[in-house]
C-alpha atoms as a PDB file:
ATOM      1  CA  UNK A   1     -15.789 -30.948  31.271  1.00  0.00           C
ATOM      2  CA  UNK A   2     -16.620 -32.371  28.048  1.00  0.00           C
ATOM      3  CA  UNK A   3     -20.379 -30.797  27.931  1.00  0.00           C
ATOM      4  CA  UNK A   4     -18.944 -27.236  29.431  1.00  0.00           C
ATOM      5  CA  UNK A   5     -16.925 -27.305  26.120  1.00  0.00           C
ATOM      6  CA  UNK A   6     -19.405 -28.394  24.086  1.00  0.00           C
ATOM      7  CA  UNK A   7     -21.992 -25.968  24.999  1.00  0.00           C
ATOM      8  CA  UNK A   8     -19.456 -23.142  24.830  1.00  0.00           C
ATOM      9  CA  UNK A   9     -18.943 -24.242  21.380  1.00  0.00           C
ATOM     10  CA  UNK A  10     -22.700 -24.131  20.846  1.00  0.00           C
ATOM     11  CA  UNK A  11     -22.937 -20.629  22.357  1.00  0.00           C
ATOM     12  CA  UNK A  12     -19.943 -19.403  20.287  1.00  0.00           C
ATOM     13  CA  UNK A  13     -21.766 -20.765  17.110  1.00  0.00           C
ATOM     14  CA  UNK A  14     -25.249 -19.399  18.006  1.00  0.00           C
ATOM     15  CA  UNK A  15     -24.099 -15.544  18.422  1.00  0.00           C
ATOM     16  CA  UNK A  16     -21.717 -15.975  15.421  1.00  0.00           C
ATOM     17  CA  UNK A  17     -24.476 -17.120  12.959  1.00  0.00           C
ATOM     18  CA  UNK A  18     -27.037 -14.465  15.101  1.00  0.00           C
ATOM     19  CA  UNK A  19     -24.985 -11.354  13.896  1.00  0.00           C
ATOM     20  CA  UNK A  20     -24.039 -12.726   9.900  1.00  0.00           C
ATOM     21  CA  UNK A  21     -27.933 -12.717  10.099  1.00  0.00           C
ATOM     22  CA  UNK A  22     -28.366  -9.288  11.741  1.00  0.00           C
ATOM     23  CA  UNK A  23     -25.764  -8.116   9.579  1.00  0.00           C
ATOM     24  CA  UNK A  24     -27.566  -9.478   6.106  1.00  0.00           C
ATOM     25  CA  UNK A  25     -30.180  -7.357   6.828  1.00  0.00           C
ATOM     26  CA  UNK A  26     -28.658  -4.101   7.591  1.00  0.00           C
ATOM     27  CA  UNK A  27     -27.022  -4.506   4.422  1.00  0.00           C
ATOM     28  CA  UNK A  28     -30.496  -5.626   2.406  1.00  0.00           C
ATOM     29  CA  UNK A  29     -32.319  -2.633   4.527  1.00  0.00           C
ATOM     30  CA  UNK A  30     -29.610  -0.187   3.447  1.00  0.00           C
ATOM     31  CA  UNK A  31     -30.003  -0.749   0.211  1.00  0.00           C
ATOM     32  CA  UNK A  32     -33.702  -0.695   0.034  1.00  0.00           C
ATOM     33  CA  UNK A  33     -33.583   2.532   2.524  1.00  0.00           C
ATOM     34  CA  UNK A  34     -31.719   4.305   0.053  1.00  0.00           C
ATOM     35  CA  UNK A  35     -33.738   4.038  -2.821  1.00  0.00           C
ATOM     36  CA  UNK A  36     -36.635   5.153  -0.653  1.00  0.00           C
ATOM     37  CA  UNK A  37     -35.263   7.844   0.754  1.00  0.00           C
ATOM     38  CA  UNK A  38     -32.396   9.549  -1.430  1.00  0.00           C
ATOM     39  CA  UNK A  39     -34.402  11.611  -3.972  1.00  0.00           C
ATOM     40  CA  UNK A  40     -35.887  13.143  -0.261  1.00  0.00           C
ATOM     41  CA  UNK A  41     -32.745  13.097   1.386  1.00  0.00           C
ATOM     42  CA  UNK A  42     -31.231  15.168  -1.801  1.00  0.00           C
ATOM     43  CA  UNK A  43     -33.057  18.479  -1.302  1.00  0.00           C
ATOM     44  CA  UNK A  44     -33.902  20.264  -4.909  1.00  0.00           C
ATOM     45  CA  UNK A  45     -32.589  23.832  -5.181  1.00  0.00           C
ATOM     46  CA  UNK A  46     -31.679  26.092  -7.661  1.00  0.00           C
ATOM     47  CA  UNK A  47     -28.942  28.993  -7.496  1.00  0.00           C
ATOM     48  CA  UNK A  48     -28.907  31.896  -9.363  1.00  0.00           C
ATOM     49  CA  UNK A  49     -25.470  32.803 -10.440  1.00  0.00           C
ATOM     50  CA  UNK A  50     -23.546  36.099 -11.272  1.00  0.00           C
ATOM     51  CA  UNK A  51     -23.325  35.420 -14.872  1.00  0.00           C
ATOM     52  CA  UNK A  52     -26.952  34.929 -14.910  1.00  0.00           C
ATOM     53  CA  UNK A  53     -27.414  30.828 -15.235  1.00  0.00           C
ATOM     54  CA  UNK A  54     -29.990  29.211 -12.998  1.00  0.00           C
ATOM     55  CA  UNK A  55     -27.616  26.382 -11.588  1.00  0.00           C
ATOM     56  CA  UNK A  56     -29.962  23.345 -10.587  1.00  0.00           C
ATOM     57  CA  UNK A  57     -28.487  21.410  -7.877  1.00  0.00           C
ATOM     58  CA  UNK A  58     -29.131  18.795  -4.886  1.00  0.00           C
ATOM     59  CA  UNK A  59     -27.783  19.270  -1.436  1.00  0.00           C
ATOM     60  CA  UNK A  60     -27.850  16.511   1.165  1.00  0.00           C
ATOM     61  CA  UNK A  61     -27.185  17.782   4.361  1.00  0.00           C
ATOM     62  CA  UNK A  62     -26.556  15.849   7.900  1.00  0.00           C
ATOM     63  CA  UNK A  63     -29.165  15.959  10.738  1.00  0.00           C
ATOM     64  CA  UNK A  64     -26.901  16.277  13.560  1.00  0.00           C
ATOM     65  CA  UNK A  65     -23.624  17.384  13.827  1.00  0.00           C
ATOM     66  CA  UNK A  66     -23.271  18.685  17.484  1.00  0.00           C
ATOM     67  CA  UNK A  67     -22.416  22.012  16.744  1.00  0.00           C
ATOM     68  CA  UNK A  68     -19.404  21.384  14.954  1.00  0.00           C
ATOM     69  CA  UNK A  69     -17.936  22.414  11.294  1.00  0.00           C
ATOM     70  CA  UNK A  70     -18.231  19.049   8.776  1.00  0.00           C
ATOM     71  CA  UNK A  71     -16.621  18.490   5.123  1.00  0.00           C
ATOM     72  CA  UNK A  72     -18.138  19.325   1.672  1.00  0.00           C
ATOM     73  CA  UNK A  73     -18.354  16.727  -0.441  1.00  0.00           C
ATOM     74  CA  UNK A  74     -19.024  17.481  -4.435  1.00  0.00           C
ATOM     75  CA  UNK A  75     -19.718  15.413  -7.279  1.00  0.00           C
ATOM     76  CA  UNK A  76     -19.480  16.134 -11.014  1.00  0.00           C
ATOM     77  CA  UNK A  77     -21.767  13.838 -13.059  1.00  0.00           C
ATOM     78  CA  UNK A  78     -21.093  13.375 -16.805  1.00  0.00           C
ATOM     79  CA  UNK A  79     -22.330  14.897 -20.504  1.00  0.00           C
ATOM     80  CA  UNK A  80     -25.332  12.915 -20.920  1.00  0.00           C
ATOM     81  CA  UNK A  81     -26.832  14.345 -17.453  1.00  0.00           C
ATOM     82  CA  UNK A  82     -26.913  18.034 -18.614  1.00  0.00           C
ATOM     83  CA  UNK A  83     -30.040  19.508 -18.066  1.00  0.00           C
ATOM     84  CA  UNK A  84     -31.858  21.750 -15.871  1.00  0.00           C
ATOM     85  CA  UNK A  85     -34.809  19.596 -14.564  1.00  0.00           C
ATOM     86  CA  UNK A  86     -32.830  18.530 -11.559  1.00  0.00           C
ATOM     87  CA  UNK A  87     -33.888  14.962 -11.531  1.00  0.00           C
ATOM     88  CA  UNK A  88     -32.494  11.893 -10.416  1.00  0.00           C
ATOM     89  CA  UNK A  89     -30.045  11.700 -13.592  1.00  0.00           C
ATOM     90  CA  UNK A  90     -27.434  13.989 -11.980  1.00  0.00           C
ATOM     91  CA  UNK A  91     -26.723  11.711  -8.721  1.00  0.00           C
ATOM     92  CA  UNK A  92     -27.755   7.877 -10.201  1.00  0.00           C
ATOM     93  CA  UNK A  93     -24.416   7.201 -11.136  1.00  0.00           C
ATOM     94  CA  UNK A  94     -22.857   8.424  -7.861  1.00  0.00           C
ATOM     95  CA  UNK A  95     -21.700   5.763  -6.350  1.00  0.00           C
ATOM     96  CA  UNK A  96     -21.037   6.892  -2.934  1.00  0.00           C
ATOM     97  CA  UNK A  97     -24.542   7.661  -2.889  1.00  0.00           C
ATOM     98  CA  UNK A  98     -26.282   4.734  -4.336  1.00  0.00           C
ATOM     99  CA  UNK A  99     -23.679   1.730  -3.134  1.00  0.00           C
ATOM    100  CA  UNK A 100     -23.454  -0.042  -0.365  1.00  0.00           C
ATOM    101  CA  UNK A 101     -20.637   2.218   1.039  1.00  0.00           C
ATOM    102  CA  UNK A 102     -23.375   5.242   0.601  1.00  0.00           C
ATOM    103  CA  UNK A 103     -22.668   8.439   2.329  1.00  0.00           C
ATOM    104  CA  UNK A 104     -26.244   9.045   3.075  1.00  0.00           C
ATOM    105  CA  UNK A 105     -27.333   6.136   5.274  1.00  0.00           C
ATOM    106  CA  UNK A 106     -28.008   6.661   9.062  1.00  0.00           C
ATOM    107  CA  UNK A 107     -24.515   4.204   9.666  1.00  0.00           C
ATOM    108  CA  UNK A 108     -22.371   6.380   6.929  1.00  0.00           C
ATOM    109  CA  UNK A 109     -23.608   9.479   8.893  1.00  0.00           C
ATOM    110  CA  UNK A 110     -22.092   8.727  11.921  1.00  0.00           C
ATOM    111  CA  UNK A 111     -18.932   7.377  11.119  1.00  0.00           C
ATOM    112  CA  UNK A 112     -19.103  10.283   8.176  1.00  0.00           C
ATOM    113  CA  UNK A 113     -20.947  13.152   9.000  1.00  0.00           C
ATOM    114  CA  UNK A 114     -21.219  15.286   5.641  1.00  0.00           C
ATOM    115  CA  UNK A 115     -22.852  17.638   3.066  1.00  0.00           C
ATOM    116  CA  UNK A 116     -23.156  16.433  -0.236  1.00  0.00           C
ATOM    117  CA  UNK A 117     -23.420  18.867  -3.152  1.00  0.00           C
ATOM    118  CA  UNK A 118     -24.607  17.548  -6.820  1.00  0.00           C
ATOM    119  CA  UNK A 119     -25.080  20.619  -9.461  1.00  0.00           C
ATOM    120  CA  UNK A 120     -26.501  19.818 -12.712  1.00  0.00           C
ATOM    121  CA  UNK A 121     -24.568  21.112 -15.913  1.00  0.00           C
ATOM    122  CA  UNK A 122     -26.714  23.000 -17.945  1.00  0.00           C
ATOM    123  CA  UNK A 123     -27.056  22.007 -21.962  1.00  0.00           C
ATOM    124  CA  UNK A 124     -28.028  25.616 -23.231  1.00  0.00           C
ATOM    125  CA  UNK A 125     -25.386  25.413 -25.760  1.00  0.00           C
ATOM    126  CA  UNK A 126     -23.830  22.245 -27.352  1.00  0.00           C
ATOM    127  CA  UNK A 127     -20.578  22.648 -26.448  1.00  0.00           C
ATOM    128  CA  UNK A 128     -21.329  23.384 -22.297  1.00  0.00           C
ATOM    129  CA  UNK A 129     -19.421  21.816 -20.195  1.00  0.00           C
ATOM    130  CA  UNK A 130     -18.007  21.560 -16.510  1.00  0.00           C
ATOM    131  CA  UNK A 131     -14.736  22.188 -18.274  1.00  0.00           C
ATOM    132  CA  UNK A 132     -13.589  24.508 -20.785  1.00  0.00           C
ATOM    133  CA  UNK A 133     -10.642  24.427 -22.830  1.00  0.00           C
ATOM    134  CA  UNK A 134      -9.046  26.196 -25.979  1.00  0.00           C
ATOM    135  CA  UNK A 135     -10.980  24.989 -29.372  1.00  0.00           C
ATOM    136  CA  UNK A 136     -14.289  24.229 -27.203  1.00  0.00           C
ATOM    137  CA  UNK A 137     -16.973  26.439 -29.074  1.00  0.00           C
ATOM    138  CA  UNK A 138     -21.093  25.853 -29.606  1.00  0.00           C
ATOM    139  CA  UNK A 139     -19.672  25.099 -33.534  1.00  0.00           C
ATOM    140  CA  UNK A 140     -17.107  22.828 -32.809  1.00  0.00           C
ATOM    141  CA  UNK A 141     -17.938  21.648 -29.258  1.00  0.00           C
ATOM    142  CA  UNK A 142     -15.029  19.203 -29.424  1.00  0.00           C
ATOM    143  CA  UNK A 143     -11.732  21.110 -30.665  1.00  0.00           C
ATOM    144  CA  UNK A 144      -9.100  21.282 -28.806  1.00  0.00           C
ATOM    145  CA  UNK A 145      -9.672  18.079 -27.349  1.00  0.00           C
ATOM    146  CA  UNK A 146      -6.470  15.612 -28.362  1.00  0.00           C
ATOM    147  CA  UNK A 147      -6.374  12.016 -29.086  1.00  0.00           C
ATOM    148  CA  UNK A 148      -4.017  11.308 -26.307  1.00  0.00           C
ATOM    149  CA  UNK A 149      -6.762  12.654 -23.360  1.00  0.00           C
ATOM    150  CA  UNK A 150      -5.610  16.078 -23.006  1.00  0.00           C
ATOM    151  CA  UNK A 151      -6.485  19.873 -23.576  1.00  0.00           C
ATOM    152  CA  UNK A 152      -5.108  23.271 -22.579  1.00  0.00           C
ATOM    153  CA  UNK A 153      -7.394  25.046 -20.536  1.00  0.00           C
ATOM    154  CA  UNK A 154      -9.433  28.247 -21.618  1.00  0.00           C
ATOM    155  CA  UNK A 155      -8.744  31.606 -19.415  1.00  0.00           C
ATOM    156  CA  UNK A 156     -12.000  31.754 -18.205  1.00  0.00           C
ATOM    157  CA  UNK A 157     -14.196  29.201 -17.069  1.00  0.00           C
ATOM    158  CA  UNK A 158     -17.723  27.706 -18.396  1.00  0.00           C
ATOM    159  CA  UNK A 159     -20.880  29.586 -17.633  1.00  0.00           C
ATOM    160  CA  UNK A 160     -21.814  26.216 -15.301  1.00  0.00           C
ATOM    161  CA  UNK A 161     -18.139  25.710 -13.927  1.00  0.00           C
ATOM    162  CA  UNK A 162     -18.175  29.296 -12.920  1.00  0.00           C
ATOM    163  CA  UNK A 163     -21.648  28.772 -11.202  1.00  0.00           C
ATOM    164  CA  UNK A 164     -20.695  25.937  -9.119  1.00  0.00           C
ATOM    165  CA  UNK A 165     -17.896  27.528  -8.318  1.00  0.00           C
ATOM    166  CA  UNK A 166     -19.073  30.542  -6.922  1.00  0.00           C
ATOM    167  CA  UNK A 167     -22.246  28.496  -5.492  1.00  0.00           C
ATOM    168  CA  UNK A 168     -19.336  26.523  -3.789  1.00  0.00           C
ATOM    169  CA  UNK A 169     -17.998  29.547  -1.877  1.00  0.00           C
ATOM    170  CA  UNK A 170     -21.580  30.837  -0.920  1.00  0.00           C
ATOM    171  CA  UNK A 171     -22.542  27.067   1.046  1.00  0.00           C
ATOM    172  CA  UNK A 172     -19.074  27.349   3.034  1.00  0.00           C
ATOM    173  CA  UNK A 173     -20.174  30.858   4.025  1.00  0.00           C
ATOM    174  CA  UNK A 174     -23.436  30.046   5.382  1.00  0.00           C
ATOM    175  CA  UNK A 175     -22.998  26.456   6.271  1.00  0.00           C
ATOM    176  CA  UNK A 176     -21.061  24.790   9.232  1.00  0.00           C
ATOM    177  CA  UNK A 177     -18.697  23.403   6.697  1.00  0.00           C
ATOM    178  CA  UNK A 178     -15.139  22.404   7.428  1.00  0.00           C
ATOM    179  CA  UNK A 179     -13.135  24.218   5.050  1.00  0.00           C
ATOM    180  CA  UNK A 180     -10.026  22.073   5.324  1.00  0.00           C
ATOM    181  CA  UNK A 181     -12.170  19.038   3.709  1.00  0.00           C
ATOM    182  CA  UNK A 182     -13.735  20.053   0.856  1.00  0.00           C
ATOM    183  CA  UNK A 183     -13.897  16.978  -1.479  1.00  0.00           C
ATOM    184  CA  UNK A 184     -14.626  16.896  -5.542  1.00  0.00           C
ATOM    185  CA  UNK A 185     -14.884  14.077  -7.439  1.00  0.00           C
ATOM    186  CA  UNK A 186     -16.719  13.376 -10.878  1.00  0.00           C
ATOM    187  CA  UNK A 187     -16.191  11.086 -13.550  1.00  0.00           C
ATOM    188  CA  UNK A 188     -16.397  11.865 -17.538  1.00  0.00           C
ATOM    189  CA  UNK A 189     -17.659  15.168 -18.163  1.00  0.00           C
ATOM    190  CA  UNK A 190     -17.620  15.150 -14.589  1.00  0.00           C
ATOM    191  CA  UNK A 191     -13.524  14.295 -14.665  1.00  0.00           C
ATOM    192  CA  UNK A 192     -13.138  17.020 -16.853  1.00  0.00           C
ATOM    193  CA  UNK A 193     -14.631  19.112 -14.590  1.00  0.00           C
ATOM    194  CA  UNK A 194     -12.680  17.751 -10.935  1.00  0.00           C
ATOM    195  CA  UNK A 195      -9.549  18.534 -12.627  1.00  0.00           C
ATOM    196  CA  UNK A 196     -10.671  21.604 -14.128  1.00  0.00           C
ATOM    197  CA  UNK A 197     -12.251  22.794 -10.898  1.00  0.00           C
ATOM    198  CA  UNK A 198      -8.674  22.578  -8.664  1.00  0.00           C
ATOM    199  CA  UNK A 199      -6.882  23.949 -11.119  1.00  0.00           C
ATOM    200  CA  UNK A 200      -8.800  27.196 -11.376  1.00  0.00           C
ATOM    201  CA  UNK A 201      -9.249  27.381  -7.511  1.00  0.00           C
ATOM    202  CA  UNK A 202      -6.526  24.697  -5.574  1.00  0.00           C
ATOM    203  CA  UNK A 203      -6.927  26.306  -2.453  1.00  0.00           C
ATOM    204  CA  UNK A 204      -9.766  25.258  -1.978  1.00  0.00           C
ATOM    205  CA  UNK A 205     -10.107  21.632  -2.407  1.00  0.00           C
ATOM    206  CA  UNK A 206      -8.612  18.786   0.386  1.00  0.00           C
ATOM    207  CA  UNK A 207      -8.411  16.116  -1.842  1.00  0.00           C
ATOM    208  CA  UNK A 208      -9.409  15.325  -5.313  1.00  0.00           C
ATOM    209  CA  UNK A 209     -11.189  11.839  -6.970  1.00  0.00           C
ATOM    210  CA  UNK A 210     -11.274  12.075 -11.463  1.00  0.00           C
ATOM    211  CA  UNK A 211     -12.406   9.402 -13.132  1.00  0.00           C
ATOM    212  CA  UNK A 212     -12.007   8.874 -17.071  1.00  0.00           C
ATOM    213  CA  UNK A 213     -11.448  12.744 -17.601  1.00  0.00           C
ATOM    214  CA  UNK A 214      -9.165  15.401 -20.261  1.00  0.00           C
ATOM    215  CA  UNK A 215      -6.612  17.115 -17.764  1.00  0.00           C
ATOM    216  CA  UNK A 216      -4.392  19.794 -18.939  1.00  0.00           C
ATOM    217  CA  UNK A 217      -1.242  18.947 -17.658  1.00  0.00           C
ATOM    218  CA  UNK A 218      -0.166  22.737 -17.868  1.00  0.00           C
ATOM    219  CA  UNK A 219      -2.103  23.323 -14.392  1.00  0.00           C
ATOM    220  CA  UNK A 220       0.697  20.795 -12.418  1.00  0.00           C
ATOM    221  CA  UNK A 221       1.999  23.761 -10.271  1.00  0.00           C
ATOM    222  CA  UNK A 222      -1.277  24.510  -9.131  1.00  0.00           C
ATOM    223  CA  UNK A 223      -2.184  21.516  -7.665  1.00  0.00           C
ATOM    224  CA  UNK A 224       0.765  19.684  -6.427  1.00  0.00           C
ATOM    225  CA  UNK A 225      -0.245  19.822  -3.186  1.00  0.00           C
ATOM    226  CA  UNK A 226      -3.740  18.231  -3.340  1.00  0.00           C
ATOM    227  CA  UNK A 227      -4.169  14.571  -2.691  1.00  0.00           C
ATOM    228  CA  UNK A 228      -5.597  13.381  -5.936  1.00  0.00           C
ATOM    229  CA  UNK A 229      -6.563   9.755  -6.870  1.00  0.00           C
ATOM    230  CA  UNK A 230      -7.183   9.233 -10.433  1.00  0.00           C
ATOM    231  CA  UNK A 231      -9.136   6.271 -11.716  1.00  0.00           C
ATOM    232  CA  UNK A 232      -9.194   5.069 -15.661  1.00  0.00           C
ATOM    233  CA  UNK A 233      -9.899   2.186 -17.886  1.00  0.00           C
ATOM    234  CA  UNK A 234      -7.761   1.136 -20.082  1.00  0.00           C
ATOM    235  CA  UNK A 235     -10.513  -0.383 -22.321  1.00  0.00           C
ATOM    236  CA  UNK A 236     -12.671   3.320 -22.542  1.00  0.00           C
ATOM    237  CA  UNK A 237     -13.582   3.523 -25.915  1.00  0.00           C
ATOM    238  CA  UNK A 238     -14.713   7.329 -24.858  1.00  0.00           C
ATOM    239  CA  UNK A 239     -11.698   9.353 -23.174  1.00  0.00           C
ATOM    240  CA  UNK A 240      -8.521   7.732 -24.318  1.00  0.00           C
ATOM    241  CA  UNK A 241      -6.831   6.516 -20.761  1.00  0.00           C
ATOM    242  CA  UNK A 242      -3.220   7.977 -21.958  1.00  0.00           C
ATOM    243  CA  UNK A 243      -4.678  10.892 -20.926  1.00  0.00           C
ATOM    244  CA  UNK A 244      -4.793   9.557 -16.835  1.00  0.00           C
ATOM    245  CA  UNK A 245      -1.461   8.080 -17.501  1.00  0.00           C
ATOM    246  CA  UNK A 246       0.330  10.830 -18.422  1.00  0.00           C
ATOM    247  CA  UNK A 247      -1.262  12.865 -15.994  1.00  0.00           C
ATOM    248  CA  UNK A 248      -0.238  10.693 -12.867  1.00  0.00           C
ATOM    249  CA  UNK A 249       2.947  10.296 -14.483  1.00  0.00           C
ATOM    250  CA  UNK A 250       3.841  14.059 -14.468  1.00  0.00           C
ATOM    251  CA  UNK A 251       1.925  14.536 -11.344  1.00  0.00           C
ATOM    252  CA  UNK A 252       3.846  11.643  -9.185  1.00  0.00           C
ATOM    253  CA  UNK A 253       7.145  13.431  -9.323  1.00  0.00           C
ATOM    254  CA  UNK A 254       5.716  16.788  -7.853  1.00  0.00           C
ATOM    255  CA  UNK A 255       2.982  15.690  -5.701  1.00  0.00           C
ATOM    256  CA  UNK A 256       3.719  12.514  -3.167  1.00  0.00           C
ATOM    257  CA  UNK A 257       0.009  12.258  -2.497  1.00  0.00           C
ATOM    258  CA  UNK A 258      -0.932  11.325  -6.128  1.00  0.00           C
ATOM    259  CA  UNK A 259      -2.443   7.763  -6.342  1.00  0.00           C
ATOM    260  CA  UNK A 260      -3.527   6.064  -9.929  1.00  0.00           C
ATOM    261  CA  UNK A 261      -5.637   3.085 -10.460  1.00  0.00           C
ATOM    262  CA  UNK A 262      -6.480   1.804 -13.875  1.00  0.00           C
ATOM    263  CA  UNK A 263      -8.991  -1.049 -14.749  1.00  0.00           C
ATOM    264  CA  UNK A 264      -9.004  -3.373 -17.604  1.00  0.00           C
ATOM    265  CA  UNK A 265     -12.768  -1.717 -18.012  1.00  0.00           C
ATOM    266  CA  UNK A 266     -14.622   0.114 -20.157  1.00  0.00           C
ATOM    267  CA  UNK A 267     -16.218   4.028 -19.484  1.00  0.00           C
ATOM    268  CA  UNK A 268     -19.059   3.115 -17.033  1.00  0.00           C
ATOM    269  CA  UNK A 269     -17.683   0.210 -15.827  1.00  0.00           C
ATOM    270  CA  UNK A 270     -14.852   1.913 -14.561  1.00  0.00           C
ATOM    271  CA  UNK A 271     -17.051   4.363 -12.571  1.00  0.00           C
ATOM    272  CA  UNK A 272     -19.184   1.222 -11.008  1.00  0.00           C
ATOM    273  CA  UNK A 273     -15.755  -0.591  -9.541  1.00  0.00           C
ATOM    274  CA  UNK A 274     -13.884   2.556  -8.593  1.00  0.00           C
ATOM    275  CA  UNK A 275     -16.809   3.597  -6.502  1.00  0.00           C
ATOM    276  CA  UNK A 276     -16.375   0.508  -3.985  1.00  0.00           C
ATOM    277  CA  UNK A 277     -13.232   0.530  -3.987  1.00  0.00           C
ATOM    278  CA  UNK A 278     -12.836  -0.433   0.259  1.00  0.00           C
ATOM    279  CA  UNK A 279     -10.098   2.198   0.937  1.00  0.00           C
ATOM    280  CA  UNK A 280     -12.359   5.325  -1.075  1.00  0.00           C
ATOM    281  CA  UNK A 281     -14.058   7.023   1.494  1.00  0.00           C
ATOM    282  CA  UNK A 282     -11.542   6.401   3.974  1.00  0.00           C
ATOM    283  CA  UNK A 283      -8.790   7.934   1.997  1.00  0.00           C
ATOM    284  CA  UNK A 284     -11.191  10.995   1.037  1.00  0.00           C
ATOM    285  CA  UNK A 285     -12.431  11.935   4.659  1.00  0.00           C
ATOM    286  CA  UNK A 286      -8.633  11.484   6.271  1.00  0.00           C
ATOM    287  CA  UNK A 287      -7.628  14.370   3.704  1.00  0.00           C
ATOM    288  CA  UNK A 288      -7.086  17.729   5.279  1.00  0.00           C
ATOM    289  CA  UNK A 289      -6.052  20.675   3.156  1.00  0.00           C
ATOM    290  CA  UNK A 290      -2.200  22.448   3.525  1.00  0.00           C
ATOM    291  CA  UNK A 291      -3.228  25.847   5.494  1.00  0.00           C
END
């Protein structure tokens, strides 16, 4: 009786340290896979707007998705990624793309099936943004921009905002995208932007991730009914984090789905952690828009 136990224990022991192996490498193989394979996997396109900018962008789309509609996912990257050579700059600091919790791996894919959209901001003028706001001008690219994070929005939007915008509603025309789950996220410029782009079209988005971005808190009817989840440092030396705070503040007493997290972090650092967050992607993908 004694040796049936001990070789179950044995057994028990063998399989246990067998799949901590198997699983170190999936992990290690992952993460070499997707620096071989993401500037492929990101396909290089460019789309020629109505207001005449040639928007640079990457799409990532899923292999297989058994005939079925799939969610959008968009990210915003910051200022010093504007550009128009449409190079790995825009999407290195994505980290949904370059973690471990990537969206792009075979084993993300299946759990997640999803297209990925990644625009590049162009730098034409100094003062371009994803965002624009009241003050913002070529001369003074800066104005309007307050020491406590916030801005009032302009009427009418940047010449890249309103690209990706409109390039937005062209993909969910021709692709087999869900258009209950469309996703945005960004963080710095790219924060501007995410709260910039539901404002100006909140019917469109399912949920909503800023990090470290200006908000005008003016736009709070809008988008009281998207789940947002802000993240912030409280050590940014860049965009003041009174900005997030008073943001979620407002936000939490009109919209129930409004989460805040803020790190005792700097700018970038804040981007790195809020990225692996293990609840993220879960949270984004079980987001449906209000019909």
């Amino acid at each position: 009786m004694k040796n049936k136990i001990l070789i179950a224990i044995l057994i028990s022991c063998f399989f246990s340290c067998s799949s901590k192996n198997t699983f170190d490498k999936v992990e290690k193989f992952s993460e070499k896979w997707i620096l071989n394979n993401v500037d492929s996997l990101l396909e290089k396109k460019t789309y020629f707007s109505s207001n005449g900018l040639k928007l640079p962008y990457r799409l990532f789309s899923p292999k297989s998705i058994k005939n079925k509609n799939v969610p959008l996912v968009i990210f915003l990257h910051g200022r010093g990624e504007r550009g128009t050579e449409n190079g790995e700059r825009i999407y290195r600091n994505a980290g949904f793309i370059m973690n471990e919790n990537s969206l792009i791996t075979p084993q993300s894919q299946k759990q997640y099936p999803c297209y990925i959209l990644i625009p590049q901001c162009s730098n034409k003028t100094e003062n371009e943004e994803w965002a624009k706001w009241i003050g913002n001008s070529p001369e003074a690219p800066f104005k309007g921009l307050t020491k406590e994070g916030a801005y009032l929005m302009s009427p009418t939007p940047s010449s890249s905002g309103e690209a990706t915008l409109e390039l937005i509603e062209k993909l969910r025309k021709e692709l087999p995208i869900d258009n209950s789950r469309i996703y945005i996220t960004g963080l710095s410029m790219g924060g501007f932007g995410t709260w910039e782009f539901i404002s100006r079209k909140p019917h469109l988005f399912a949920a909503a991730i800023p990090m470290a971005g200006y908000s005008d808190s003016n736009q709070l009817e809008k988008i009281k009914e998207i789940p947002i989840w802000i993240f912030h440092g409280n050590k940014d030396k860049w965009n003041p984090v009174e900005g997030s705070r008073n943001m979620y503040n407002l936000l939490k007493e009109v919209n129930k789905n409004a989460k805040y997290t803020e790190y005792n972090l700097g700018h970038g650092d804040t981007f790195k952690k809020a990225f692996l967050e293990p609840e993220l992607i879960t949270w984004m993908f079980s987001k449906t828009k209000i019909k």
